[in-house]
Every structure is written in structure tokens, then in C-alpha cells.
Protein backbone atom coordinates (compact mmCIF):
# COMPACT_ATOMS: atom_id res chain seq x y z
CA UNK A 1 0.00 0.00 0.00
CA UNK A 2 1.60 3.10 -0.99
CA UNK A 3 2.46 5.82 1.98
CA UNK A 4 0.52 8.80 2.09
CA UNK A 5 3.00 12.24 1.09
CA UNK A 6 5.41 13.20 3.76
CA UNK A 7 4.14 17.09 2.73
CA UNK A 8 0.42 17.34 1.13
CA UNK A 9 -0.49 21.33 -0.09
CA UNK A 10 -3.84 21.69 -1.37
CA UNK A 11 -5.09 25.06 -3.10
CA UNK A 12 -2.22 27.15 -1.44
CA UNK A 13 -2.83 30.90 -2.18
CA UNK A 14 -0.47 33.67 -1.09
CA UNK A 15 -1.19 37.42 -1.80
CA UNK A 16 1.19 40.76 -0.89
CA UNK A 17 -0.51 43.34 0.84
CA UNK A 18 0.61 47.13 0.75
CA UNK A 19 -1.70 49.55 1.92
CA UNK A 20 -5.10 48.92 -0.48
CA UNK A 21 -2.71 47.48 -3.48
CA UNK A 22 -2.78 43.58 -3.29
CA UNK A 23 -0.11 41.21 -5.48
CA UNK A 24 -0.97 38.03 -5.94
CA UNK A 25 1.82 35.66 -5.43
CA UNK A 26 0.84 32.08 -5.80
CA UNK A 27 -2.71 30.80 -7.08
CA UNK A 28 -4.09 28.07 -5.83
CA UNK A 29 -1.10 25.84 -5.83
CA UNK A 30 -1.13 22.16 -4.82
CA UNK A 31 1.54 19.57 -4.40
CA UNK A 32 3.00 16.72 -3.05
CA UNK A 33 5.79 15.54 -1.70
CA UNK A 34 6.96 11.79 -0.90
CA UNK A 35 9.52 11.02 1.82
CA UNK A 36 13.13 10.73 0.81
CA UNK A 37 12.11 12.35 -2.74
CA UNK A 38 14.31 15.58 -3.75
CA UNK A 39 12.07 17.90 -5.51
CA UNK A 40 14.07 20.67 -7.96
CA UNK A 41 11.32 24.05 -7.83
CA UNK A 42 12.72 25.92 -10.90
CA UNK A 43 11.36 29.25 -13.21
CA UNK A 44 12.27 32.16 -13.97
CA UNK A 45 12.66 35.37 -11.22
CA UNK A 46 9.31 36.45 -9.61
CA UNK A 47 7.44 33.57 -10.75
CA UNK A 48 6.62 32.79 -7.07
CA UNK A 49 9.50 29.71 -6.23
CA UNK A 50 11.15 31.31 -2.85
CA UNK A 51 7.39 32.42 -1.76
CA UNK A 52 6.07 28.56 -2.31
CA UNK A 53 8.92 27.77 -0.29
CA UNK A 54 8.08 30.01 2.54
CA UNK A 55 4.48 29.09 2.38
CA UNK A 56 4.99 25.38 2.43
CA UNK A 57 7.37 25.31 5.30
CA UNK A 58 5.38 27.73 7.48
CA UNK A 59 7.70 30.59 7.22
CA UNK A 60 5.41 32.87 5.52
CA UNK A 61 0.98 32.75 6.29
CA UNK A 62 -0.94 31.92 3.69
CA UNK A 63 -4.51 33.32 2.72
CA UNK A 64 -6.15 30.28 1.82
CA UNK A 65 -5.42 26.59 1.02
CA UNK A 66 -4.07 24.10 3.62
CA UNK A 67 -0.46 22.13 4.05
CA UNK A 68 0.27 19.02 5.89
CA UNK A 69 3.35 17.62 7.05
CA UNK A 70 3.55 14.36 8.34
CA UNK A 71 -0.84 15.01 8.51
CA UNK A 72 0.02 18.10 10.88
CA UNK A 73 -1.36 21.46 9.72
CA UNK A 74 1.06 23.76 9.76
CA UNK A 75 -0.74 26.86 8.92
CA UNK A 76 -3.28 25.64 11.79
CA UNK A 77 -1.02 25.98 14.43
CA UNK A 78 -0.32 29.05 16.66
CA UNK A 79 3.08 30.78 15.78
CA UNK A 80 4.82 29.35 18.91
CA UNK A 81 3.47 25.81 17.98
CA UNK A 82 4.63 26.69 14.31
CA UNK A 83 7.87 27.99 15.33
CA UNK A 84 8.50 24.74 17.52
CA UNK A 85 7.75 22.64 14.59
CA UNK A 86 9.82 23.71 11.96
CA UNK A 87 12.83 23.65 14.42
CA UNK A 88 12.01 19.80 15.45
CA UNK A 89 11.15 18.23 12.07
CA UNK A 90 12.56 20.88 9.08
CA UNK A 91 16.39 22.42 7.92
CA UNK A 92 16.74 24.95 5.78
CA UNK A 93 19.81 26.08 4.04
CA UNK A 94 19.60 29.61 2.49
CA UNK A 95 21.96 31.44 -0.25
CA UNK A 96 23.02 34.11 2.27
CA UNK A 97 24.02 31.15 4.69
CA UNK A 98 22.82 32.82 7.75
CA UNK A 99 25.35 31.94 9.92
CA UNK A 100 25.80 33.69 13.52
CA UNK A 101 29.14 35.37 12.77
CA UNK A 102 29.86 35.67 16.41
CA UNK A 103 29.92 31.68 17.01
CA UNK A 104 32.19 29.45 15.49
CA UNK A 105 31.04 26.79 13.24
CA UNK A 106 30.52 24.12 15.58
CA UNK A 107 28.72 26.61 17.50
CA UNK A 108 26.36 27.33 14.68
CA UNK A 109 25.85 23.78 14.07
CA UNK A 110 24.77 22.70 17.65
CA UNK A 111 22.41 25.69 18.28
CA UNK A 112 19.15 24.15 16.69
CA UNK A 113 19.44 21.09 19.17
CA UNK A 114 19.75 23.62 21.83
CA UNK A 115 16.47 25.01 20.95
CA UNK A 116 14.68 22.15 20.94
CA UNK A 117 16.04 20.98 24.71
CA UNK A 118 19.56 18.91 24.10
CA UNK A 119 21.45 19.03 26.34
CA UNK A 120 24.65 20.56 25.94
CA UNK A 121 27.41 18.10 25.73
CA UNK A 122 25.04 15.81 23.50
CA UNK A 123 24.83 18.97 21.10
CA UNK A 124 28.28 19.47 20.61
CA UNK A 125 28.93 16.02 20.21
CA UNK A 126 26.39 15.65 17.58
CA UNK A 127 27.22 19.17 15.96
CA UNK A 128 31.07 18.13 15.53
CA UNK A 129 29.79 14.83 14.01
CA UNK A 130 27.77 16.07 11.59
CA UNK A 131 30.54 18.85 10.85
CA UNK A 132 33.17 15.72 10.32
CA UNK A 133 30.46 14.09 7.73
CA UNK A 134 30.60 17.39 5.44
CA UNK A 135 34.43 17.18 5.68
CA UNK A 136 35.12 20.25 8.08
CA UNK A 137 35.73 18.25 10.69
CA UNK A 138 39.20 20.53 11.19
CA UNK A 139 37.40 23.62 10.76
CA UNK A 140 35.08 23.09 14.04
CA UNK A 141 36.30 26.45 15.78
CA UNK A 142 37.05 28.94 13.44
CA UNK A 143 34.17 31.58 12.47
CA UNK A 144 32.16 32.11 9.50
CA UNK A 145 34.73 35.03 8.27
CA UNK A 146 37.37 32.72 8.34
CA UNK A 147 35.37 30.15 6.41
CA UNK A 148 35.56 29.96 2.62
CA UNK A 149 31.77 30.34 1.00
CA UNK A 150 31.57 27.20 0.10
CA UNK A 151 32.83 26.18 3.39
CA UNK A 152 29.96 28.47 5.04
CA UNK A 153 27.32 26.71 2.85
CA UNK A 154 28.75 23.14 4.26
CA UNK A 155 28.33 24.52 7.77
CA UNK A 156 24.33 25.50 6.77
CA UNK A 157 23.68 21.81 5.23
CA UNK A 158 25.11 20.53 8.65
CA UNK A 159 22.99 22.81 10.66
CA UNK A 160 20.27 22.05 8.55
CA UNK A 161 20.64 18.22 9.07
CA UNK A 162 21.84 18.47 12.60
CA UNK A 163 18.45 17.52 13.87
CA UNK A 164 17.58 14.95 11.69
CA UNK A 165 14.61 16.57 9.99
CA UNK A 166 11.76 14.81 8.18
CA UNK A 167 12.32 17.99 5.43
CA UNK A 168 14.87 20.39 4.14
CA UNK A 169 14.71 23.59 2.44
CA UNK A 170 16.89 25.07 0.47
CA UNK A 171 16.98 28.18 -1.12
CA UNK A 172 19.32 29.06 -4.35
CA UNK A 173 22.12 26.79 -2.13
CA UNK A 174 24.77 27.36 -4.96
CA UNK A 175 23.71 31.00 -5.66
CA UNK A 176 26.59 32.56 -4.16
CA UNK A 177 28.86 29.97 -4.79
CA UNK A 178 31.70 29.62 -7.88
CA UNK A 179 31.18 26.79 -9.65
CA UNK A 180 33.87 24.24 -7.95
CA UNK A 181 32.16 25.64 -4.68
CA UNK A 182 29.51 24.59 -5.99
CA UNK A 183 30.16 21.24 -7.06
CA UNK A 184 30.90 20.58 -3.58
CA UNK A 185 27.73 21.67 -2.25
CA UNK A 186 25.81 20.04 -4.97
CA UNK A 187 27.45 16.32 -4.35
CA UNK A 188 26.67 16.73 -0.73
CA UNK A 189 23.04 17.66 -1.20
CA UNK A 190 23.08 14.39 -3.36
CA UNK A 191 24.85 12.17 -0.70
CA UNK A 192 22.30 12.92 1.86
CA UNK A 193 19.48 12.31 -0.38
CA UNK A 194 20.86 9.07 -1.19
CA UNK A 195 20.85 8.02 2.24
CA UNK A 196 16.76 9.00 3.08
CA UNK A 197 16.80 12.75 3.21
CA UNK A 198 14.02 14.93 1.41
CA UNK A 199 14.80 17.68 0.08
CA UNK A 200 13.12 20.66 -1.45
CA UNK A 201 15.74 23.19 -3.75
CA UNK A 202 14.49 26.46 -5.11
CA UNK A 203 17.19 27.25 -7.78
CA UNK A 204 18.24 27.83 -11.10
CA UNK A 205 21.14 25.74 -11.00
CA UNK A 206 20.67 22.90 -13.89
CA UNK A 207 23.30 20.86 -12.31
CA UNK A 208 20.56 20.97 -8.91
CA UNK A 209 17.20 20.36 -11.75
CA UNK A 210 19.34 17.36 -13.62
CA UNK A 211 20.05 15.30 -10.37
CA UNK A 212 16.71 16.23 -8.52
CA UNK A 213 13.91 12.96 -9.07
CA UNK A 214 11.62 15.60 -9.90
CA UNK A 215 11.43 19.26 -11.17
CA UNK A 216 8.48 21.41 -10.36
CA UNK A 217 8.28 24.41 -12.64
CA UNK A 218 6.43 27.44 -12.03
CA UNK A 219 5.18 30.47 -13.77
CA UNK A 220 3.64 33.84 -12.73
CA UNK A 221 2.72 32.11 -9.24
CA UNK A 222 1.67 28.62 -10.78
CA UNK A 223 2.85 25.56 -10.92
CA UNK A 224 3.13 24.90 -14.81
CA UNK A 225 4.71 21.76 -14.98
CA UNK A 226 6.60 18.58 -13.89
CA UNK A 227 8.80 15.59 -15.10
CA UNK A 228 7.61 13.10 -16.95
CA UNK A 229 7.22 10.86 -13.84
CA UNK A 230 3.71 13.14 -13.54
CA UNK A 231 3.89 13.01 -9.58
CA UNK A 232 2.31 16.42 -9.41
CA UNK A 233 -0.94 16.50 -7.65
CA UNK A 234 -1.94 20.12 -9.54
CA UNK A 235 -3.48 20.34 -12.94
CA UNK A 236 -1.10 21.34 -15.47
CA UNK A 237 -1.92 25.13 -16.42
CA UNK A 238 -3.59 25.26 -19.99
């Protein structure tokens, strides 16, 4: 019997408010997600890929529609409840990194298990662990500023898998990245999808869309189309 999706979005709509001028931003848009898959979300700039993101992993409200993650509404929970929920069972990786630049990278690493509750030794252990399995394992105390980029964006995947989430996010991962940096952060992204992870990459990296098992496309705040595997849940647009 087949599972049900690990993420199930149903009629999703997002719209801008400023003042009395309102911009849509996505319309209607449903999809689903197995567990394990890793889903490529690719289009052109403004068609709505970074706000689907946000919407789907609670960051950003949505105006109507409803998404379920492991058959818990996200956008039916309080903010605190919300907040709590993407720290226990979601990562997210970001082009901009987001590292703390006061804390060193081990530092960085562990700070989502302290959020949830672990206790401190248990964090660093697992934070220096998971910094070992990206292959900075020598580079545990030295700061983001004394971190190549692509070196930052292996600290973010770690962070982002540090608490062995049921999702990550990631947002143009390579943007910022040459291309050898790049590389790097592109065969990690692959090795942890090979061993269970999903993933979900916004980006307009082909290198990201030609090893994901799936590419979402969008347009103008619609999903427009998928791979041939037909997974999508949404009607193709007309």
C-alpha cells in the first residue's frame, strides 16, 4: 500500500498586501511531496518559487489553502506551535548562509538542538559529528569570516541536518557559490538524499534540476509543470 506524502499542499494561495494594493503571489497551488524524494522548484525570477517555499514550510501565512506535514497542519497551528515545529522536524539552508558570525562553526551547528532541549554536551557532540560528515571536521572552531563560501554553505547543510529533519529547504544553495564551490555543495546535497533525506531546492542551478527525481516548474505564481514521472498532484496550467 503506498504511503501517504510526507508534505500534502492543497489550493495554497499567497497574496502581498501594501496599503489597499494587493499582489498576488501564488494561485491556488497544490503539491505533493513523498519522503526521501528531492524535488528541484525551478522558473524564472518572480514567478513565485522562494514564496512557495516560505508558504509550504510555514515561514510565511498563507490566505487560503491548507499544508500538511507528516498530517500536521502547519498553517493551523499558533506561531509558537509553528515555530516549535519547523525547528524539530525541518532544515533549511539559504543562499546568504545565515550563519551567527559571532559563534564558530561548531557553535552554529549545535544551536538548533539547543532550541529544541539537548542538552549541551550531547549537542556538541552531535554538531562536531555532523561537521566531520561534510568534511570540516578541522574547521570546528574557526568563524564564519574565516570560512571559505563554500565552506559556510557546508556549515548551513550541517545545521540544517543536525536535527535529523523529516524535510529540508533550500533556497538558491549554490547561488553565491563559484562553480567548484559549488560542485561541492551540490554532491553533498546528493549524498544525503541518497541516504533517506528529502529535500526541497528552489534554484536555477541545472546541475541541482538534472540530479533532482523531480522538477516542479512554475510560472507567474503557478505551478506549470513537472517531469515526466507526472507526480504532481496540480493540474497542469492550460
Amino acid at each position: 500500500m503506498k504511503m501517504p506524502p510526507l508534505l500534502d499542499a492543497k489550493s495554497v494561495t499567497k497574496i502581498y498586501r501594501t496599503g489597499a494594493v494587493e499582489v498576488p503571489a501564488l494561485h491556488s497551488v497544490s503539491l505533493a511531496i513523498d519522503a526521501g524524494e528531492l524535488v528541484a522548484v525551478m522558473g524564472p525570477s518572480g514567478c513565485g518559487k522562494t514564496t512557495l517555499l516560505n508558504c509550504l514550510s510555514g515561514l510565511d501565512d498563507i490566505d487560503a489553502g491548507t499544508v500538511l506535514i507528516n498530517d500536521s497542519d502547519i498553517h493551523a497551528m499558533s506561531d509558537g506551535r509553528r515555530t516549535e515545529h519547523r525547528a524539530k522536524h525541518m532544515g533549511f539552508v539559504f543562499q546568504s548562509f545565515n550563519l551567527i558570525p559571532v559563534l564558530s562553526a561548531v557553535e552554529n551547528v549545535e544551536l538548533p538542538l539547543l532550541l529544541t532541549g539537548a542538552r549541551s554536551n550531547k549537542a556538541r557532540e552531535r554538531a562536531s559529528e555532523m561537521l566531520n560528515r561534510v568534511g570540516l571536521g578541522h574547521r570546528l572552531s574557526h568563524r564564519p569570516n574565516e570560512l571559505s563560501g563554500g565552506e559556510q554553505q557546508r556549515v548551513a547543510v550541517a545545521r540544517a541536518l543536525v536535527t535529523e529533519p523529516a524535510i529540508v529547504w533550500a533556497d538558491e544553495p549554490t547561488g553565491n557559490l563559484d562553480s567548484t564551490m559549488a560542485g561541492t555543495v551540490l554532491d553533498l546535497l546528493d549524498e544525503v538524499h541518497a541516504a533517506g533525506q528529502t529535500i526541497v531546492v528552489v534554484t536555477h542551478d541545472e546541475g541541482i534540476g538534472a540530479s533532482a527525481q523531480r522538477i516542479v516548474r512554475m510560472q507567474d505564481g503557478e505551478i506549470v509543470d513537472a517531469d515526466p514521472a507526472g507526480r504532481l498532484t496540480a493540474a497542469r496550467k492550460q
